[in-house]
Every structure is written in C-alpha cells, then in structure tokens.
Protein backbone atom coordinates (compact mmCIF):
# COMPACT_ATOMS: atom_id res chain seq x y z
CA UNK A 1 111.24 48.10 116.37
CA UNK A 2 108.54 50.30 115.60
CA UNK A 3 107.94 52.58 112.45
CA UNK A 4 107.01 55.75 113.05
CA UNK A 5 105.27 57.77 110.79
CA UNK A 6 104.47 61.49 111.04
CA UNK A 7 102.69 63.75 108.18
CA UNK A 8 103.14 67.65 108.46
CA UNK A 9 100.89 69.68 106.25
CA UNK A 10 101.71 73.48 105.87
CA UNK A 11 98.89 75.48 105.62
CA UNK A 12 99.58 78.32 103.54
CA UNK A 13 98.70 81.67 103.53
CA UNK A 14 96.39 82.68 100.84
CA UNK A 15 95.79 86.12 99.23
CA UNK A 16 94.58 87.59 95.86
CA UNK A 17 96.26 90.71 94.54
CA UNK A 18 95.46 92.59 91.07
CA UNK A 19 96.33 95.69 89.92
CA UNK A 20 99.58 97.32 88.69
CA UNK A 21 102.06 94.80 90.21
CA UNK A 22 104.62 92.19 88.80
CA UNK A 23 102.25 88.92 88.97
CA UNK A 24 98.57 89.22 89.62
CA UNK A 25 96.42 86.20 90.79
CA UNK A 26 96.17 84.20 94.00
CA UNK A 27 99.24 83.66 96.37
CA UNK A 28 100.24 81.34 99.19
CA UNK A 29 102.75 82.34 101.31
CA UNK A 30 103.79 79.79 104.04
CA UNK A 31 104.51 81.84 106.77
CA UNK A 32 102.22 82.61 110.05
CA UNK A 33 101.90 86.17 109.46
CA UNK A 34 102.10 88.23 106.25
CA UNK A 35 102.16 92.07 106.14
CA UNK A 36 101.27 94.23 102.80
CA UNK A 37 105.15 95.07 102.01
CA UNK A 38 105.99 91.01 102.19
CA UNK A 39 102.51 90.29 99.76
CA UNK A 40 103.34 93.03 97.59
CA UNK A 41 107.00 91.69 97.14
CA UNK A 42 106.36 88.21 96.68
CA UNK A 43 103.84 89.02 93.81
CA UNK A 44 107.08 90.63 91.88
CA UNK A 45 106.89 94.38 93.30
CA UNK A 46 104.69 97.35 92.34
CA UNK A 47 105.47 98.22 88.88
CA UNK A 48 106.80 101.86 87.86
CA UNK A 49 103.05 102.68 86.73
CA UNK A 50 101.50 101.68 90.12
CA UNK A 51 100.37 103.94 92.80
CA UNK A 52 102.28 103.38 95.92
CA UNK A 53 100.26 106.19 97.58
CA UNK A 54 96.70 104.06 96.77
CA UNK A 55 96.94 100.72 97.29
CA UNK A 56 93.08 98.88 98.58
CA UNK A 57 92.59 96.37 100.68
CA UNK A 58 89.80 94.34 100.24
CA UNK A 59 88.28 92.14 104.01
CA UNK A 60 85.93 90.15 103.93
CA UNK A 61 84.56 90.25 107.93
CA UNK A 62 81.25 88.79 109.54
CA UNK A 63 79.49 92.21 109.16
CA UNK A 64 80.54 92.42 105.52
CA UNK A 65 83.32 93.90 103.41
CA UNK A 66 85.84 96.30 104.12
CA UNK A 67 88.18 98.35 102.14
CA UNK A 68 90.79 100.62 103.15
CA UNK A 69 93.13 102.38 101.10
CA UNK A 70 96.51 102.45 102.38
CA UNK A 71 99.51 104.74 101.75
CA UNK A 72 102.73 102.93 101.52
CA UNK A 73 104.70 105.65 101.07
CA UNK A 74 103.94 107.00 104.46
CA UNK A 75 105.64 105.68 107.59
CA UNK A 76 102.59 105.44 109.85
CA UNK A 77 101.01 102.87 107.30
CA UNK A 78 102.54 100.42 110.03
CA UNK A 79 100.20 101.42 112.16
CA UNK A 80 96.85 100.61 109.95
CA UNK A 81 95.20 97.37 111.32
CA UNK A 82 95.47 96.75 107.28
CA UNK A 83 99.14 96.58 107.40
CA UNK A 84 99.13 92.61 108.79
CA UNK A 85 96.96 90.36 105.92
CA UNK A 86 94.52 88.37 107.13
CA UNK A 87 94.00 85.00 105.09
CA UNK A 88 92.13 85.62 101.66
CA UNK A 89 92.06 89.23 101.91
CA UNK A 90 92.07 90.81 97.98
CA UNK A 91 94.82 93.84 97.11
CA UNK A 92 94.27 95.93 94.45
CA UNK A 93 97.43 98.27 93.78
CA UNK A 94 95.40 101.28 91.68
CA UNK A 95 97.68 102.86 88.41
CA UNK A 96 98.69 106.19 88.36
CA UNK A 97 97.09 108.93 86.75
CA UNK A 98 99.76 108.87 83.39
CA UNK A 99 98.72 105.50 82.85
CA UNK A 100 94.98 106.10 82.91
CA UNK A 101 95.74 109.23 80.76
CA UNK A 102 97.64 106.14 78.10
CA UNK A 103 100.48 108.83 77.68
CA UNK A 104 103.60 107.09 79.40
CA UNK A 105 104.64 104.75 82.31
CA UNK A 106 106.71 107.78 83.61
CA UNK A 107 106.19 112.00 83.37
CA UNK A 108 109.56 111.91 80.42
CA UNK A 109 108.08 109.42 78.12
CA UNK A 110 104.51 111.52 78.99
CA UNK A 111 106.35 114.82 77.79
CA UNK A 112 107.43 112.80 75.03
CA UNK A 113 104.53 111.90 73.66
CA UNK A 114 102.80 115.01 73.78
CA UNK A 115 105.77 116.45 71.79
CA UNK A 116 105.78 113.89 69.44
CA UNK A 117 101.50 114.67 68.86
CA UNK A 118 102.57 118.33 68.37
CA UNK A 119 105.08 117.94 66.22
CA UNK A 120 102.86 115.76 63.64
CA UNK A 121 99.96 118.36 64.13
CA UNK A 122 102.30 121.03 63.06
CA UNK A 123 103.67 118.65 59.84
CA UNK A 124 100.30 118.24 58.76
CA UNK A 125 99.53 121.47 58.92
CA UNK A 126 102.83 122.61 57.00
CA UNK A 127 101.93 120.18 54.20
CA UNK A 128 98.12 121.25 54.11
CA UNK A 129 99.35 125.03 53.90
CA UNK A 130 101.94 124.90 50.77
C-alpha cells in the first residue's frame, strides 16, 4: 500500500493600501481575483474621514507606473479597468478636505469647533475690555 503525499500551496493575493482606511499595510487575500470594494473591505472599510469620491490606484506596468483615481461612489466605477486589482498594486484612499483643514472627522463636530474658537475669542475679549 502506497503513501501518497500531496502539498497544496495557496498563493495569495498581495496588495498595499494606505490612506484613511481601517488597517493600512500589506494584504493577502487568497482568492483568484480581487476587486477595489473586496480590498477596501478586508483592510477594515474606509473610515468616516476618507474620501470615497478619490481613492488612487497605484500599477506598476512594463512601461512604468500608473495611477488612476477612482470614484467609488459612482456606479460606472465597475467599468474602470482599475476596478479588478492586479497583484501588488498600492491604494491610497485620500482624506477629506475637514480632515486636512484638522477641524472635525464630520461637517457637526467642524461647526463645532469653529463655535467653540469664537466663543473663547469673544471671552477673551470680554475679560480684556472690563
């Protein structure tokens, strides 16, 4: 009786995505193909300061590098020949504006904050005055 042996190795699908998103670094997904919605997921969703409307991808191709910005928001995105990762490809979801501003992850706590500077300009003012 003879023993059989047989060794499977899964090669993984690798990809590196940085930016405003759950858990940056480099992923391996073991599945043939990946698109940008399944990446994005798996590296624990965009976070509520990321631009879903601006999101890079980064190729590297024989002729050289690529990027393309792609609009997730927008149904046609499915159509981008970005949409479908290719192995090592680099993501880069970009922040939105409020975040670059350092005012608030979202427009309320923004307003807030502006409110909050106003109010202590006027304080100091009152105090200064009497």
């Amino acid at each position: 009786e003879a023993n059989i042996f047989v060794t499977v190795k899964l090669a993984g699908f690798r990809y590196t995505i940085n930016g405003e998103v759950g858990s940056t670094g480099t992923k391996t997904l073991y599945q043939e193909h990946v698109n940008i919605m399944e990446a994005i997921a798996n590296a624990g969703d965009i976070t509520t300061v990321g631009n879903r409307k601006s999101v890079t991808v980064i190729r590297q191709t024989p002729t050289g590098v690529q990027m393309n910005d792609l609009d997730l928001t927008d149904v046609n995105v499915m159509k981008s020949p970005y949409y479908y990762l290719q192995p090592n490809d680099y993501i880069y979801v970009k922040p939105l504006r409020q975040k670059t501003w350092g005012t608030g992850q979202t427009g309320i706590q923004s307003i807030g904050t502006i409110i909050t500077l106003l109010s202590l300009a006027t304080t100091v003012y009152l105090i200064l005055k009497n």
